[in-house]
PDB file of N, CA and C in Angstrom:
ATOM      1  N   UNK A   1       2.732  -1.598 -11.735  1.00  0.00           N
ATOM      2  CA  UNK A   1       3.255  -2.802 -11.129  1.00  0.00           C
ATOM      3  C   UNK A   1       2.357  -4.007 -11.413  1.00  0.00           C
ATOM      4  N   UNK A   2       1.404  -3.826 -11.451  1.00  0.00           N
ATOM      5  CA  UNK A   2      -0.150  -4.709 -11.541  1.00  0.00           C
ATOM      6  C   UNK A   2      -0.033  -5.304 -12.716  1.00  0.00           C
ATOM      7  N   UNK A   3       0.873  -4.924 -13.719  1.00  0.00           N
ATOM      8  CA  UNK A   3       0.420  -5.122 -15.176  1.00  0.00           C
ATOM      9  C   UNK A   3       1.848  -5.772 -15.383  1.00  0.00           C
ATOM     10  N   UNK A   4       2.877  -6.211 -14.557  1.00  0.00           N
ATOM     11  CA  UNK A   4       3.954  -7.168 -14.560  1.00  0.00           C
ATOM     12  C   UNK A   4       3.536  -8.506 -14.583  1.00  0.00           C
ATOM     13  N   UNK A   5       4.183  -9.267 -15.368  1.00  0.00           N
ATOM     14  CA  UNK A   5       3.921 -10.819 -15.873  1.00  0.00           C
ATOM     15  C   UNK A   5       4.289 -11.265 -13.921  1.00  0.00           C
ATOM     16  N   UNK A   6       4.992 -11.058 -13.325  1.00  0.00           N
ATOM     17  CA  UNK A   6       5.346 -12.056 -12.481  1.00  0.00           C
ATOM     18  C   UNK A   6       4.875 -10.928 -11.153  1.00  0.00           C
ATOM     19  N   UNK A   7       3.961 -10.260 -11.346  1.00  0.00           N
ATOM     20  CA  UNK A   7       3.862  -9.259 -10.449  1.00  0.00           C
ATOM     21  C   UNK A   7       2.493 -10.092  -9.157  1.00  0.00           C
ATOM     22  N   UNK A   8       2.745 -10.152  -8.038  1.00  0.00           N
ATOM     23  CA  UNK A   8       2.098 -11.320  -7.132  1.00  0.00           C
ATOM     24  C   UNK A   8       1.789  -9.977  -5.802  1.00  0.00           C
ATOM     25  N   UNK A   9       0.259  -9.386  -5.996  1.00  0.00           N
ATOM     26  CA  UNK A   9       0.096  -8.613  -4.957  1.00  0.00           C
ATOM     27  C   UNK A   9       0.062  -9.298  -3.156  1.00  0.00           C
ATOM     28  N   UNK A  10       0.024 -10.177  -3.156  1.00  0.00           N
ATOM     29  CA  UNK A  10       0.050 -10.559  -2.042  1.00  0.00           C
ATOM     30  C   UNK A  10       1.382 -10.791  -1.350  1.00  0.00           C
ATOM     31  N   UNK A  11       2.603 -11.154  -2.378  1.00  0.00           N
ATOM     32  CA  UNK A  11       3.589 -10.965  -1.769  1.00  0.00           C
ATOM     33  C   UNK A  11       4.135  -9.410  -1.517  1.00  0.00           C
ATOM     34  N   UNK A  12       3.790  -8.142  -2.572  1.00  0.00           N
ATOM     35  CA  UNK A  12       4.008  -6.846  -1.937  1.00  0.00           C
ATOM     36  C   UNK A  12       3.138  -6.691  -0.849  1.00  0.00           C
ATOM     37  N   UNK A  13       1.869  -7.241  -0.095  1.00  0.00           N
ATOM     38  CA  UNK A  13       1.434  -6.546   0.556  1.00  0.00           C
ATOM     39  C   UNK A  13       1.729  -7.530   1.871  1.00  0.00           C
ATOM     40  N   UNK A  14       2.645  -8.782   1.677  1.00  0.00           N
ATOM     41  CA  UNK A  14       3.210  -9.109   3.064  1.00  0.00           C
ATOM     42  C   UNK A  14       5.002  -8.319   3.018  1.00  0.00           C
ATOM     43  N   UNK A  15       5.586  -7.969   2.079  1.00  0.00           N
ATOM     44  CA  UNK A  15       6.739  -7.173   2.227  1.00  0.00           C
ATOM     45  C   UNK A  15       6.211  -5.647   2.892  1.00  0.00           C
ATOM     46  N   UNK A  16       5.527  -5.092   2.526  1.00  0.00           N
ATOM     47  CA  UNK A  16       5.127  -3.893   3.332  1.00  0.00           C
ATOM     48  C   UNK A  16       4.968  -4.159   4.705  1.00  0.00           C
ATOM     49  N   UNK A  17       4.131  -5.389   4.985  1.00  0.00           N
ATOM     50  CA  UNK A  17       3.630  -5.460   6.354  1.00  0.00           C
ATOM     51  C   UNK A  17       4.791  -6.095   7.110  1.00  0.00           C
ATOM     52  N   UNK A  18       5.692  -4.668   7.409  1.00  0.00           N
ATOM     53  CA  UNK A  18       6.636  -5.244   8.392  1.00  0.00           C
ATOM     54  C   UNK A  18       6.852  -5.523   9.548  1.00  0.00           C
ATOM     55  N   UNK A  19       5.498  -5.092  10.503  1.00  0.00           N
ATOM     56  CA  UNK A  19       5.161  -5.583  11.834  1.00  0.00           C
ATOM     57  C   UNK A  19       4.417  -7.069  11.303  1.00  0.00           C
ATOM     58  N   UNK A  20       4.399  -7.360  10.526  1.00  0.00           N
ATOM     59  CA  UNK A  20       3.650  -8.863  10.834  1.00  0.00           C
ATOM     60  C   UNK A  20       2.222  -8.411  11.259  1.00  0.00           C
ATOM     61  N   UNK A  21       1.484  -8.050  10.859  1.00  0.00           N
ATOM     62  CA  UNK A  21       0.007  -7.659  11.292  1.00  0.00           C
ATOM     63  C   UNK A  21      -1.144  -7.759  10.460  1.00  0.00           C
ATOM     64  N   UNK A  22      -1.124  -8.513   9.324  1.00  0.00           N
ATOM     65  CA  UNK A  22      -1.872  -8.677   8.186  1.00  0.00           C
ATOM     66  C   UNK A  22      -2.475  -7.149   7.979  1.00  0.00           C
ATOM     67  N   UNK A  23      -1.735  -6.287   8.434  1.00  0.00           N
ATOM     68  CA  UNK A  23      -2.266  -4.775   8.063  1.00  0.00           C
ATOM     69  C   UNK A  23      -1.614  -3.921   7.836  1.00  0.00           C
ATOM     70  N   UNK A  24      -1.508  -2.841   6.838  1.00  0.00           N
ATOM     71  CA  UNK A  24      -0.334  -1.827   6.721  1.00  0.00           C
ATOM     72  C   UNK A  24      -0.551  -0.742   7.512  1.00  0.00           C
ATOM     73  N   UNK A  25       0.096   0.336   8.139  1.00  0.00           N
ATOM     74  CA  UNK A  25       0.304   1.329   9.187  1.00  0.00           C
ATOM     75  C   UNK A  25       1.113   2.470   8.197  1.00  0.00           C
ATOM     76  N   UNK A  26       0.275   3.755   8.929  1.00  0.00           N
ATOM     77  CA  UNK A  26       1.296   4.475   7.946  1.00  0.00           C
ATOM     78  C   UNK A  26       2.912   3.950   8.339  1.00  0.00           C
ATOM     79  N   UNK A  27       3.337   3.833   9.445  1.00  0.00           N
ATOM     80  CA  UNK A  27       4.948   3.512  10.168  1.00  0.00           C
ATOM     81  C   UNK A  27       5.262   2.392   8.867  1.00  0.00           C
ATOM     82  N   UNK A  28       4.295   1.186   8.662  1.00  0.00           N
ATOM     83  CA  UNK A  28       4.929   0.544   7.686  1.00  0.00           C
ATOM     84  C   UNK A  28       5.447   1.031   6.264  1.00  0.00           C
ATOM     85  N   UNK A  29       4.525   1.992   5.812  1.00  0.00           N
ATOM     86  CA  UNK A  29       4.864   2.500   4.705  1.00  0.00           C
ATOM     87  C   UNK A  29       5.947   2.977   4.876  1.00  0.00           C
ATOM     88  N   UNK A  30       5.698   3.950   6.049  1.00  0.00           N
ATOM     89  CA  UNK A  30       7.175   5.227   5.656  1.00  0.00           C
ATOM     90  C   UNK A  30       8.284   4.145   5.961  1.00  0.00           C
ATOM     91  N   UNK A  31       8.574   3.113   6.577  1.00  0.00           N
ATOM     92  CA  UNK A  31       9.864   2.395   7.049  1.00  0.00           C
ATOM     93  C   UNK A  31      10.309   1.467   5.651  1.00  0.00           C
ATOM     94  N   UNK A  32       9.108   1.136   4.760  1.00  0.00           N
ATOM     95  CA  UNK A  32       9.330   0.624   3.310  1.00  0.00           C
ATOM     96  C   UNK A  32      10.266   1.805   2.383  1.00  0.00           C
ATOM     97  N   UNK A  33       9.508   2.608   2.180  1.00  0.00           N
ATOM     98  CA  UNK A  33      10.103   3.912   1.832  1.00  0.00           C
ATOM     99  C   UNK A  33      11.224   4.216   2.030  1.00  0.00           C
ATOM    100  N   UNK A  34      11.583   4.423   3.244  1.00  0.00           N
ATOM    101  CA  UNK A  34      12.702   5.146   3.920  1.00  0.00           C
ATOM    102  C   UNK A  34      13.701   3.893   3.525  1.00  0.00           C
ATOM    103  N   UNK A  35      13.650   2.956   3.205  1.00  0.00           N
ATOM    104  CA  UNK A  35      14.560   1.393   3.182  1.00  0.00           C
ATOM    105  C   UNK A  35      14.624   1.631   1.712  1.00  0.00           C
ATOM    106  N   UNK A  36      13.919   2.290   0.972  1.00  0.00           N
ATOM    107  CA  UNK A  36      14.527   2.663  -0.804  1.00  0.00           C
ATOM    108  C   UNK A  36      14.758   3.628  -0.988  1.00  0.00           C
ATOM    109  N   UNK A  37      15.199   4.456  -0.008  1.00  0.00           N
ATOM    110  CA  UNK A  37      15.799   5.614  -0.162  1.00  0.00           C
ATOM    111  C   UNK A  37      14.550   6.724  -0.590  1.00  0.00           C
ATOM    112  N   UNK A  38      13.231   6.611  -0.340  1.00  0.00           N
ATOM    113  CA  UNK A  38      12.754   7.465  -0.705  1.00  0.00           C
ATOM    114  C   UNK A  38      12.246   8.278   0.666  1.00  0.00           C
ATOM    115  N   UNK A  39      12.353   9.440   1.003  1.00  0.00           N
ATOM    116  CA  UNK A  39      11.628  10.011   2.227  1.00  0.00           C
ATOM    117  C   UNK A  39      10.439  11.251   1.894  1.00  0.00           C
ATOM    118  N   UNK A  40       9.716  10.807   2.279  1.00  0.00           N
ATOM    119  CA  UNK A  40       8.239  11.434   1.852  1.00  0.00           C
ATOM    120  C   UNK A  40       7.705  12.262   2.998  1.00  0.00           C
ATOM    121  N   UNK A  41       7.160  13.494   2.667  1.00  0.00           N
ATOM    122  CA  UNK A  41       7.022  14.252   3.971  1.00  0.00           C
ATOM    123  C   UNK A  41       5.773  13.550   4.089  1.00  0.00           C
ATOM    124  N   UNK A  42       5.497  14.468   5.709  1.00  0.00           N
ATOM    125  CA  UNK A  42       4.382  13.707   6.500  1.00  0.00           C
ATOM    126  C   UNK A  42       2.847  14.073   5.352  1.00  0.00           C
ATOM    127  N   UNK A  43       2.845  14.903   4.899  1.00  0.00           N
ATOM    128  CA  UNK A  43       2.033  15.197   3.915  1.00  0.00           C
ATOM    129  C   UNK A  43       1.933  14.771   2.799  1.00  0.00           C
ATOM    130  N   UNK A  44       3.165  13.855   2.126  1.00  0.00           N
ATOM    131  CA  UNK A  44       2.866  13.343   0.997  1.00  0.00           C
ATOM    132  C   UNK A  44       2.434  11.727   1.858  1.00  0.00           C
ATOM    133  N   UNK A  45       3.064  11.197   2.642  1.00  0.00           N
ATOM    134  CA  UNK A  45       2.431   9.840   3.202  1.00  0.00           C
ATOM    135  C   UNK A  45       1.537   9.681   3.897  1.00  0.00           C
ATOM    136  N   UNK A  46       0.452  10.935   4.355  1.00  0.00           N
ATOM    137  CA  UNK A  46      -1.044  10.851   4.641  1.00  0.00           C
ATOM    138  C   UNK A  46      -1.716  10.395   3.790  1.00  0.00           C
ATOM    139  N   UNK A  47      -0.762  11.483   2.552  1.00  0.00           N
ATOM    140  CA  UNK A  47      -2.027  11.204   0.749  1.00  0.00           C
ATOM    141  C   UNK A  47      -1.865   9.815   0.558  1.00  0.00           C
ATOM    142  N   UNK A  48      -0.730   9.540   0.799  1.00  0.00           N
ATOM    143  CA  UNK A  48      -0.202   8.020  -0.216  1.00  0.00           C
ATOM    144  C   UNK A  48      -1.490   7.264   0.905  1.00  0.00           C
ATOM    145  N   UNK A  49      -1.312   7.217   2.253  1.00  0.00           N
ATOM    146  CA  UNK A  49      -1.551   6.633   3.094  1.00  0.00           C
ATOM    147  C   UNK A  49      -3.149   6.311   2.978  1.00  0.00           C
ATOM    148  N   UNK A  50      -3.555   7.769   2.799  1.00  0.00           N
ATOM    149  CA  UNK A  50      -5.303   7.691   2.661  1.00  0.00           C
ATOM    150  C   UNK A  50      -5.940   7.129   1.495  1.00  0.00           C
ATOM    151  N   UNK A  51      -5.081   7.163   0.240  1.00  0.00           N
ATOM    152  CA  UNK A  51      -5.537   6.725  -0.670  1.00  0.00           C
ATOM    153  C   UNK A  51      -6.166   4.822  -0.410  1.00  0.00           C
ATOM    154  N   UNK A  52      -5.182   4.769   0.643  1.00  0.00           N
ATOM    155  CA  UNK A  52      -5.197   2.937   0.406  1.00  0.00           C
ATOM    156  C   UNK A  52      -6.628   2.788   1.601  1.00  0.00           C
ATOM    157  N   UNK A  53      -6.235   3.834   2.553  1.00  0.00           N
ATOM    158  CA  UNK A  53      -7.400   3.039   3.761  1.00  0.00           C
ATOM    159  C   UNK A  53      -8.769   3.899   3.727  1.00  0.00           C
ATOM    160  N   UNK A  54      -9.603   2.827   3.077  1.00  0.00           N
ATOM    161  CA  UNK A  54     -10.608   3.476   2.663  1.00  0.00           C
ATOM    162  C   UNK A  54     -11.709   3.461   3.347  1.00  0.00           C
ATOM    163  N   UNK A  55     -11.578   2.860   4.288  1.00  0.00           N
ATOM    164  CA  UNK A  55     -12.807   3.222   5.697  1.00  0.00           C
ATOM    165  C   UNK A  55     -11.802   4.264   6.816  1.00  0.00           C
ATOM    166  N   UNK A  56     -10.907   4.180   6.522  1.00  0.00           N
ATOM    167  CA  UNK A  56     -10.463   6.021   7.597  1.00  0.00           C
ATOM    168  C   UNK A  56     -10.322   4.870   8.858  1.00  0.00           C
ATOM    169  N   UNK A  57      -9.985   3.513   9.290  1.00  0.00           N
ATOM    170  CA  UNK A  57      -9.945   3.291  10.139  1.00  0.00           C
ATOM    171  C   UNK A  57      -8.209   3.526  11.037  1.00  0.00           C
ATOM    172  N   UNK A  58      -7.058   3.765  10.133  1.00  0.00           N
ATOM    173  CA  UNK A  58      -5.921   3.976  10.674  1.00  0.00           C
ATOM    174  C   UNK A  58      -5.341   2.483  10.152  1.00  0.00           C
ATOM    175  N   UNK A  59      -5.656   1.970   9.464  1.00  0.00           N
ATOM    176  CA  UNK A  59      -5.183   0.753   8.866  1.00  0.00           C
ATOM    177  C   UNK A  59      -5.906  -0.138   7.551  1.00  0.00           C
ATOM    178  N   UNK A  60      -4.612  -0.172   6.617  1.00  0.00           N
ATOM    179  CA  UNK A  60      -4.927  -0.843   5.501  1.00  0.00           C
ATOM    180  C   UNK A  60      -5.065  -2.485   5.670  1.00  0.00           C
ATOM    181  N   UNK A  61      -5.884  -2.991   4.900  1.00  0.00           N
ATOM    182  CA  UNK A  61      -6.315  -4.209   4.892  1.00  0.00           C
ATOM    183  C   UNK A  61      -5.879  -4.770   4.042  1.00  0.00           C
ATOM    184  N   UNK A  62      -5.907  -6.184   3.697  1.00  0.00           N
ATOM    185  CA  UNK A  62      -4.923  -6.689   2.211  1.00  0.00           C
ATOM    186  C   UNK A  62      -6.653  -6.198   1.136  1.00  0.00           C
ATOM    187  N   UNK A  63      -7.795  -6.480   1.189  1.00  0.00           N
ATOM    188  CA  UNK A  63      -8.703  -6.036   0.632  1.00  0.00           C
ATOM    189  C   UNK A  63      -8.852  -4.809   0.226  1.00  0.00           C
ATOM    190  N   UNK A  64      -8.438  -3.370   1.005  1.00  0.00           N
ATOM    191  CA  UNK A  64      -8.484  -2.537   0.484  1.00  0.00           C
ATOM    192  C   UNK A  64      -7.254  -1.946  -0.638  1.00  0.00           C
ATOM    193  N   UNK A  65      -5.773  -2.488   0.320  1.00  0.00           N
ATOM    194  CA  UNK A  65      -4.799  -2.771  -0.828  1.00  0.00           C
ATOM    195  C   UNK A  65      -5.203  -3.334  -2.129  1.00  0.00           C
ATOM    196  N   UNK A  66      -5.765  -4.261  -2.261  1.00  0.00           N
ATOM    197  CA  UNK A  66      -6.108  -4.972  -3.594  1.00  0.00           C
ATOM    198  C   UNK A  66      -6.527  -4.088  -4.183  1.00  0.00           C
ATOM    199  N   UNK A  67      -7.885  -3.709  -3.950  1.00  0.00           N
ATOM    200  CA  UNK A  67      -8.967  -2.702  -3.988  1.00  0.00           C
ATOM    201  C   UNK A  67      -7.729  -1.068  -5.200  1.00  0.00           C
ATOM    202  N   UNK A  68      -6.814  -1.033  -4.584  1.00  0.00           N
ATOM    203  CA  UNK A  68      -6.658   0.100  -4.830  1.00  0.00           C
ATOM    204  C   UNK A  68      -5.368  -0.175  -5.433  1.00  0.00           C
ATOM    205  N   UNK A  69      -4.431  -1.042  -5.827  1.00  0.00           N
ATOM    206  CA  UNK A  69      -3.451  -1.684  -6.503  1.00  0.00           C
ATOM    207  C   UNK A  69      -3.654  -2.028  -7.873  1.00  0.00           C
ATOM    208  N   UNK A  70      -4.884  -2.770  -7.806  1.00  0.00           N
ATOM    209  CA  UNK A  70      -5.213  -3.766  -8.918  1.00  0.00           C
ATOM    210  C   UNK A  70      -5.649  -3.014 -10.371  1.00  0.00           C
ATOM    211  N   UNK A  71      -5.320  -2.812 -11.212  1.00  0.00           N
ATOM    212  CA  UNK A  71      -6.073  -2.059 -12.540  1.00  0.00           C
ATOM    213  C   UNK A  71      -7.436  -1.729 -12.737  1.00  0.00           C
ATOM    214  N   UNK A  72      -7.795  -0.601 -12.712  1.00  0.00           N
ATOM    215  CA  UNK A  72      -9.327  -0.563 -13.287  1.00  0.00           C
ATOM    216  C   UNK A  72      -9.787  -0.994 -14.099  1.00  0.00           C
ATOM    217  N   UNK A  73     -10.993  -1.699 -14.226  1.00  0.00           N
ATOM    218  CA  UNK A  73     -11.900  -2.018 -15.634  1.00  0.00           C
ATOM    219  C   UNK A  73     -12.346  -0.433 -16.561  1.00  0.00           C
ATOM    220  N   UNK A  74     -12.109  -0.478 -17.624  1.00  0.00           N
ATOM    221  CA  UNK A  74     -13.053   0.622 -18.086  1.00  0.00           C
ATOM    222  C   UNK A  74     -13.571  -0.108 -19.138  1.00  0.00           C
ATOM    223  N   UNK A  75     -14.724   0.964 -19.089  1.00  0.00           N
ATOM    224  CA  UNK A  75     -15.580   0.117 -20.294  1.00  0.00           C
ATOM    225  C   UNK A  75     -16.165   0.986 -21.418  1.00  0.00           C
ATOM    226  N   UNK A  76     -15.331   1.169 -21.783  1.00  0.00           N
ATOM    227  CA  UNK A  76     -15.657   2.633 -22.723  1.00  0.00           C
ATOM    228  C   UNK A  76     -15.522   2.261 -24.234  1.00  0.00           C
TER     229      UNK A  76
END
């Protein structure tokens, strides 16, 4: 997605945040999800879930979103 000409992470990470909370919740994810027809067991949206919140606090940040959205550098 990152690597789309018109691709604007800040507007996916206020469409996710559908409580309005400058923070994502797993509830936000799965209710994004579930709205494209995709339903993910509780075990695949921990993984999805943990991948993004990377202090384990129970909520994603737009920083750690970035963090984990954005393309890696390699330098090889």
């Amino acid at each position: 997605m990152a690597r789309r000409p018109k691709f604007n992470v800040h507007e996916v990470f206020q469409y996710l945040d559908v409580f309005e909370q400058n923070t994502l919740t797993k509830e936000c994810l799965k209710r994004v999800l579930v709205d494209n027809k995709v339903y993910p067991s509780e075990a695949e949206l921990g993984y999805l879930y943990d991948r993004f919140d990377r202090n384990r606090n129970g909520r994603i940040n737009y920083e750690e979103f970035t963090e984990e959205i954005m393309p890696k550098h390699s330098f090889h």
